[in-house]
Protein backbone atom coordinates (compact mmCIF):
# COMPACT_ATOMS: atom_id res chain seq x y z
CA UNK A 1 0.00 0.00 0.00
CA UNK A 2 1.41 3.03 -0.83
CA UNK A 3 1.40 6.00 1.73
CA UNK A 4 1.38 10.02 1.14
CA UNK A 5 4.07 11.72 1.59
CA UNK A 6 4.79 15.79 2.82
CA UNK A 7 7.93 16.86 1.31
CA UNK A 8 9.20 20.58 0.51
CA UNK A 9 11.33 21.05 -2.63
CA UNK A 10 13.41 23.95 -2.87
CA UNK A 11 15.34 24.99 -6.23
CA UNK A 12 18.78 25.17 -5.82
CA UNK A 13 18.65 28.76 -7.63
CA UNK A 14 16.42 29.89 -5.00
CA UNK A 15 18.24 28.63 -2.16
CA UNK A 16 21.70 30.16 -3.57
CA UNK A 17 19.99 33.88 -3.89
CA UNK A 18 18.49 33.15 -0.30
CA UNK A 19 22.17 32.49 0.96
CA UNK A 20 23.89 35.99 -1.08
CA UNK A 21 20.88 38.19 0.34
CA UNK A 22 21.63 36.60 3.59
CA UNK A 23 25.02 37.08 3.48
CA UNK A 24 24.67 40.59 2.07
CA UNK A 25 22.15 41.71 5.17
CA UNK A 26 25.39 40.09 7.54
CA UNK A 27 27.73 42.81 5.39
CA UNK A 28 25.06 45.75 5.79
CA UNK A 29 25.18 44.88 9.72
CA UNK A 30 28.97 45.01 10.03
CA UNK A 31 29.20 48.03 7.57
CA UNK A 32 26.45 49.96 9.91
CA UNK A 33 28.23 48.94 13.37
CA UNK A 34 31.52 50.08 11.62
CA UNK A 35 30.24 53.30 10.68
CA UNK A 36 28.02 53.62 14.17
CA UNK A 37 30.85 53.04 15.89
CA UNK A 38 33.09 55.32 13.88
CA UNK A 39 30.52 57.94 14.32
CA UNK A 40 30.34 57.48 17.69
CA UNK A 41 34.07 57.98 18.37
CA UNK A 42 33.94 61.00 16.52
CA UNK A 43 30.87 62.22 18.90
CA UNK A 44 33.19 61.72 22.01
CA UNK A 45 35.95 63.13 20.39
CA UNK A 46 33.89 65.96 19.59
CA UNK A 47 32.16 66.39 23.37
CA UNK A 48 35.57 65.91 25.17
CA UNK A 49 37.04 68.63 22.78
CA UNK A 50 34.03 70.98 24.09
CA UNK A 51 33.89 70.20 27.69
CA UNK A 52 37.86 70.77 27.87
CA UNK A 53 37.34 73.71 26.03
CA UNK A 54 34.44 74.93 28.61
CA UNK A 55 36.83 73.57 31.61
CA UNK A 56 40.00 76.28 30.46
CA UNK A 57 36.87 78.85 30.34
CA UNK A 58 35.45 78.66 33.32
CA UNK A 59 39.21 78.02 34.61
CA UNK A 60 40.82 80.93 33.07
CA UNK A 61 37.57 82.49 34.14
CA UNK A 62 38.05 81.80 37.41
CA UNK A 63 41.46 82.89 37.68
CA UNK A 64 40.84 86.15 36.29
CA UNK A 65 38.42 87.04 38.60
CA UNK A 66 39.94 85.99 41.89
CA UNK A 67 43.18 87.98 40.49
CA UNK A 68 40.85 90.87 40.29
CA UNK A 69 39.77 90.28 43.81
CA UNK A 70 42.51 90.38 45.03
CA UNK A 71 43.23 94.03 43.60
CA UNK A 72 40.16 95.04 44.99
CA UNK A 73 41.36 93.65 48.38
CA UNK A 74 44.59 95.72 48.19
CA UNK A 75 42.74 99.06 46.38
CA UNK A 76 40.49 98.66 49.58
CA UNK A 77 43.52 97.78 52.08
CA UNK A 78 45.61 100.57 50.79
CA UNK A 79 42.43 103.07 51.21
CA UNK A 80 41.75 101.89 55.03
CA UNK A 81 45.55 103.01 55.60
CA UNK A 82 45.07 105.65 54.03
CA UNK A 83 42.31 106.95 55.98
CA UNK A 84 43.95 105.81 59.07
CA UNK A 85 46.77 107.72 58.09
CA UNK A 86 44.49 110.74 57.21
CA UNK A 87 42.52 110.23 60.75
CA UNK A 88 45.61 109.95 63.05
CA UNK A 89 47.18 113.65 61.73
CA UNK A 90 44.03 115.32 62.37
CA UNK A 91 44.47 113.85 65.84
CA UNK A 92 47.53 115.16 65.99
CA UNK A 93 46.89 118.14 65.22
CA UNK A 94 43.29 118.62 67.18
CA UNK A 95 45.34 117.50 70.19
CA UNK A 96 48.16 120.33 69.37
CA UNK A 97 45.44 122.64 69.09
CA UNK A 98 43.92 121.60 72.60
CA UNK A 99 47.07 122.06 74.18
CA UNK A 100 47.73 125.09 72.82
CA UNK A 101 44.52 126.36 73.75
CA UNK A 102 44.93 125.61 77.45
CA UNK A 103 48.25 126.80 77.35
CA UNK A 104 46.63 130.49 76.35
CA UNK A 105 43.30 129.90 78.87
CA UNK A 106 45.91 130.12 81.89
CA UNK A 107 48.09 133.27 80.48
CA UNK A 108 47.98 136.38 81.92
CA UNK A 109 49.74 138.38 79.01
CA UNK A 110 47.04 139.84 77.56
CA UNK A 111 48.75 141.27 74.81
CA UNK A 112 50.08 137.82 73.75
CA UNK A 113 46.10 136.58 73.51
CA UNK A 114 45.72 139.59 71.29
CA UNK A 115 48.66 139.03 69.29
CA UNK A 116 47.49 135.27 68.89
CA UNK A 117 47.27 133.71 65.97
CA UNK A 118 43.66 134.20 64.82
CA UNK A 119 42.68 130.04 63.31
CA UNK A 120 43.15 129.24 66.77
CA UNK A 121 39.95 131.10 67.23
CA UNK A 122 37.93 128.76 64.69
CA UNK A 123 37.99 125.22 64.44
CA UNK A 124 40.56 123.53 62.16
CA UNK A 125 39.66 122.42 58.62
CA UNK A 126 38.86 118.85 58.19
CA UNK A 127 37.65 116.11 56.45
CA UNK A 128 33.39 115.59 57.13
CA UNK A 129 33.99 111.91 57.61
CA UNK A 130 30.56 111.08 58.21
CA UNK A 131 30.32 110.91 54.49
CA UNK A 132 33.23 108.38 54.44
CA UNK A 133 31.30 104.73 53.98
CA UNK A 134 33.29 101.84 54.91
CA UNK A 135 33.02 99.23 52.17
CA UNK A 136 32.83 95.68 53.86
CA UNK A 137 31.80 93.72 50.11
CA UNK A 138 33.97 94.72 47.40
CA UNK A 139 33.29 91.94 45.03
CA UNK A 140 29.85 91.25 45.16
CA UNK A 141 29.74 93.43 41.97
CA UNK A 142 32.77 91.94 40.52
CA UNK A 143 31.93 88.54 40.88
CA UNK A 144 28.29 89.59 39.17
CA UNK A 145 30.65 90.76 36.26
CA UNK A 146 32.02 87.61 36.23
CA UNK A 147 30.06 85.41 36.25
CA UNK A 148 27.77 87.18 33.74
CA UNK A 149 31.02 87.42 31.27
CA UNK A 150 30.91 83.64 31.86
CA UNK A 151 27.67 83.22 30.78
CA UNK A 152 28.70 85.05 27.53
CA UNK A 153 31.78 83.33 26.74
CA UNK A 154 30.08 79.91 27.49
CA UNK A 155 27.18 80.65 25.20
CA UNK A 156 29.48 82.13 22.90
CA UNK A 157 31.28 78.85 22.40
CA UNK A 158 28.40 76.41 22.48
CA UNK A 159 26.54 78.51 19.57
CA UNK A 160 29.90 78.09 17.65
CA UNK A 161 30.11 74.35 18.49
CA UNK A 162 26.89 74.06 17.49
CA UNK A 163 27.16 75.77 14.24
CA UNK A 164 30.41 73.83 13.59
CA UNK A 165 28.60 70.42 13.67
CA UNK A 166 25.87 71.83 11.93
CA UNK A 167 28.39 72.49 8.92
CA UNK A 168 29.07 68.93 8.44
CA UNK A 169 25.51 68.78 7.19
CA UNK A 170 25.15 71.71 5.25
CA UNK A 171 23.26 71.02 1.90
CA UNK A 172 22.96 73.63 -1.20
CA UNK A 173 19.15 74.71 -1.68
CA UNK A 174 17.74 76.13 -4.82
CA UNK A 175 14.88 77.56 -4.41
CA UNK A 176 11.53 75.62 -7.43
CA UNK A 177 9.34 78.23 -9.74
CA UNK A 178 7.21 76.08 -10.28
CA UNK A 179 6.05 76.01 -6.83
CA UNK A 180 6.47 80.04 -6.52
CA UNK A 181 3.36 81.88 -5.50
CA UNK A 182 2.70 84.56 -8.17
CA UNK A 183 3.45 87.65 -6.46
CA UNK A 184 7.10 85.81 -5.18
CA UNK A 185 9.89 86.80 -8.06
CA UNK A 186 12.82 84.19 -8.11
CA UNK A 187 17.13 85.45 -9.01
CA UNK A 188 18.80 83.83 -11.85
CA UNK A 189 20.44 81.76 -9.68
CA UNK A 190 17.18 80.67 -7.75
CA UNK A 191 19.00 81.77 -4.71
CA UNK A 192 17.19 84.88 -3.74
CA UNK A 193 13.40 85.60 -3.57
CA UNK A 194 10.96 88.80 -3.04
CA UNK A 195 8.09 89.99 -2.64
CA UNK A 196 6.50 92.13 -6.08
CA UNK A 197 3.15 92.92 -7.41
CA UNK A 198 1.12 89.44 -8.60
CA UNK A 199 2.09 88.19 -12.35
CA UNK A 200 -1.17 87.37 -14.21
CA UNK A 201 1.22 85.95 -17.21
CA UNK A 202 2.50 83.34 -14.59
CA UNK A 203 1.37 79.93 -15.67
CA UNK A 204 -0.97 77.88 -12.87
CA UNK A 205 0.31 74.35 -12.00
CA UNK A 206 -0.63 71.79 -9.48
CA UNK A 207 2.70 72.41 -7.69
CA UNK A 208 2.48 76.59 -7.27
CA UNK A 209 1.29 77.97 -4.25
CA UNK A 210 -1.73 80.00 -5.23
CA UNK A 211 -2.89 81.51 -1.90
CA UNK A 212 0.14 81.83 0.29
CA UNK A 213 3.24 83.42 -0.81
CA UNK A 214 5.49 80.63 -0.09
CA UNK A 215 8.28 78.63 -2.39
CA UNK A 216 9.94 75.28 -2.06
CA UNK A 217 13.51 74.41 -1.97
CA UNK A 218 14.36 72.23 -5.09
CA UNK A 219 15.89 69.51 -3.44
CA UNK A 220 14.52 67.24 -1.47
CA UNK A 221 15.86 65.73 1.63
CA UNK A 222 15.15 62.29 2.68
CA UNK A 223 18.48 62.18 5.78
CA UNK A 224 17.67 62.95 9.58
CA UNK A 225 19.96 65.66 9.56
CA UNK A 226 20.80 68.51 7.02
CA UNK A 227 21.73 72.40 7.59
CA UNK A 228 21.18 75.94 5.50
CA UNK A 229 21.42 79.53 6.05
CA UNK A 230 19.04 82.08 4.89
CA UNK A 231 19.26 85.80 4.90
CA UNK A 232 16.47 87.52 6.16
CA UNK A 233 18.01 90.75 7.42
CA UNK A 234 16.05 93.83 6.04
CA UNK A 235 12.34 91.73 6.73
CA UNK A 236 10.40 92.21 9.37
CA UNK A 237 8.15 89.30 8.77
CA UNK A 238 9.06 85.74 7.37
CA UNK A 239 8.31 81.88 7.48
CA UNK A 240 11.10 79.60 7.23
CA UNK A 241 11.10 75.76 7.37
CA UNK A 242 10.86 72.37 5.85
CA UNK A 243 7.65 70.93 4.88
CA UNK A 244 7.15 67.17 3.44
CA UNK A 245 7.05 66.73 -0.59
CA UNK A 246 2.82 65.34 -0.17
CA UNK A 247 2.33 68.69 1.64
CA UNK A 248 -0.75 71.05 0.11
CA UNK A 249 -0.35 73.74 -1.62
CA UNK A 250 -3.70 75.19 -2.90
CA UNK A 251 -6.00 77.75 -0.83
CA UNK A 252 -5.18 78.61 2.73
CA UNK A 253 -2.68 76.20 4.68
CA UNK A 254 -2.50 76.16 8.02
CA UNK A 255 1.36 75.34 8.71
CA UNK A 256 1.66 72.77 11.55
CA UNK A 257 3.51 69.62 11.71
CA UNK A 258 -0.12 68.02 11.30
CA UNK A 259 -0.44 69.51 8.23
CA UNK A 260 3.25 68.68 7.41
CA UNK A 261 4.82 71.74 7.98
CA UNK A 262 7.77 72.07 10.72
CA UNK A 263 9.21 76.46 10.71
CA UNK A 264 9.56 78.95 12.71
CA UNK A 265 8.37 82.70 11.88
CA UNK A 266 8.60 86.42 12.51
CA UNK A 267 5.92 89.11 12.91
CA UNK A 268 5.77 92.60 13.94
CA UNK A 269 9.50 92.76 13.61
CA UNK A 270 10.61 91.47 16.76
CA UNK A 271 7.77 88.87 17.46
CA UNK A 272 8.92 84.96 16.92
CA UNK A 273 7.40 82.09 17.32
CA UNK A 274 6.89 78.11 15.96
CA UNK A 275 4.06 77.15 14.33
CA UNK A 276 1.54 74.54 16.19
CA UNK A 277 -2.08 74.71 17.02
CA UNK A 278 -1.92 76.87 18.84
CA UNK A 279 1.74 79.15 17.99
CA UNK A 280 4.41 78.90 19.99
CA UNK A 281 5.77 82.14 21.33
CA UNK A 282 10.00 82.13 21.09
CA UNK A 283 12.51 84.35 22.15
CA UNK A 284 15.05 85.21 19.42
CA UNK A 285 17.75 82.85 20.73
CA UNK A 286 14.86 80.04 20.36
CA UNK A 287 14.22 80.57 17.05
CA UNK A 288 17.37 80.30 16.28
CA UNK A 289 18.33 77.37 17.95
CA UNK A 290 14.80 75.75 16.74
CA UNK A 291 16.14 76.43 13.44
CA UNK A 292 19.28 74.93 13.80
CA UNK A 293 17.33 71.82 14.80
CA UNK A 294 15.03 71.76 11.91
CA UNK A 295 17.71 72.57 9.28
CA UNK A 296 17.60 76.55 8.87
């Protein structure tokens, strides 16, 4: 009697391009670890190098001001002598004066009183040192200094670390007519935009903005990280961001992450903010850093 059998045949074809793929995924792995870990050095390398440069700041920092504290402490040494010094001759000389003045209470020559020299009549001049103050805390106002020159330096350096690593992902934008709002005129070079009267000769297409006067970069961007620069000195209202290649671009848009819209934007000249439902209020230093982290 004969009896059925299960059995799975694989071609040999098959099973050969299943082994290369395999073996190719076990290359991709190593190549990634490789490069994380490559990366990864380079990170530390990078965050030692700022920390030891933000050590010899605060350091030198440091130094410098308890140098300058200790001038103060002599300035303010060298004025209490001084003083002192000041204090103990008009002692003297109040005490000469006492004397004196006995001496001339008791005597009987009363042509010698007349003949006396008349300033011993009136009270010496001197300092009014009841408008001398003490000082007790000389550096309270240095060490404000300080530490508010610290402040500076330190975020001085960071926004220049920052911007360094930021460079290592800079990308060249060109800014796309065809997705130019009519009343938006584009440079030769498609590096420089602004704002003019609306073209009626300029050509409709699914890809212009026809509500909001907004372009699009050219390129598109599909890495985590990537850095530009744009010039906006002379406005006192922009938008500036990235927005995802599906996003709309026909009546009114409402630009929030939602909507597929990440920027940051300026009104009323000094006004920032982020764009969310609802806005974001930002200072100008968090604009700026927001658009370092979105790729402005």
């Amino acid at each position: 009697m004969l009896s059925d059998k299960m059995f799975l045949s694989l071609d040999s074809a098959d099973e050969d391009q299943m082994i290369r793929e395999r073996i190719a995924k076990i290359q991709d792995i190593k190549h990634s670890a490789e490069l994380r870990k490559k990366t990864k050095e380079q990170e530390k390398a990078a965050r030692v190098e700022i920390f030891t440069d933000l050590i010899h700041s605060i350091e030198r920092c440091q130094t410098e001001l308890l140098e300058m504290m200790e001038e103060q402490q002599k300035a303010a040494e060298k004025q209490d002598k001084d003083h002192i010094q000041e204090l103990q001759q008009e002692i003297a000389e109040l005490k000469l004066r006492s004397t004196e003045l006995e001496l001339l209470s008791h005597s009987k020559d009363h042509l010698h009183l007349l003949q006396t020299d008349a300033s011993l009549c009136s009270l010496p001049h001197t300092r009014n040192w009841s408008e001398i103050s003490m000082n007790t805390d000389v550096s309270v106002e240095t060490l404000r200094r300080a530490l508010t020159q610290l402040q500076e330096t330190l975020d001085r350096k960071l926004r220049q670390t920052v911007f360094q690593r930021m460079q290592r992902y800079a990308v060249d934008v060109t800014l796309n007519p065809d997705t130019a709002h009519p009343s938006l005129t584009l440079s030769d070079d498609r590096k420089q935009v602004t704002h003019c009267a609306i073209n009626p000769y300029l050509l409709n297409n699914p890809q212009r903005f026809d509500y909001c006067a907004c372009v699009l970069g050219k390129e598109g961007f599909s890495s985590v990280r990537f850095y530009f620069e744009v010039d906006v000195r002379g406005s006192s209202e922009w938008d500036i961001g990235v927005a995802r290649e599906s996003i709309n671009k026909k009546g009114q848009i409402v630009a929030t992450p939602d909507n597929g819209y990440y920027a940051v934007a300026l009104r009323n000249k000094n006004e920032y903010c982020a764009f969310a439902d609802p806005l974001v209020p930002l200072s100008e230093r968090e604009a700026t850093d927001s658009g370092s982290v979105c790729g402005l």
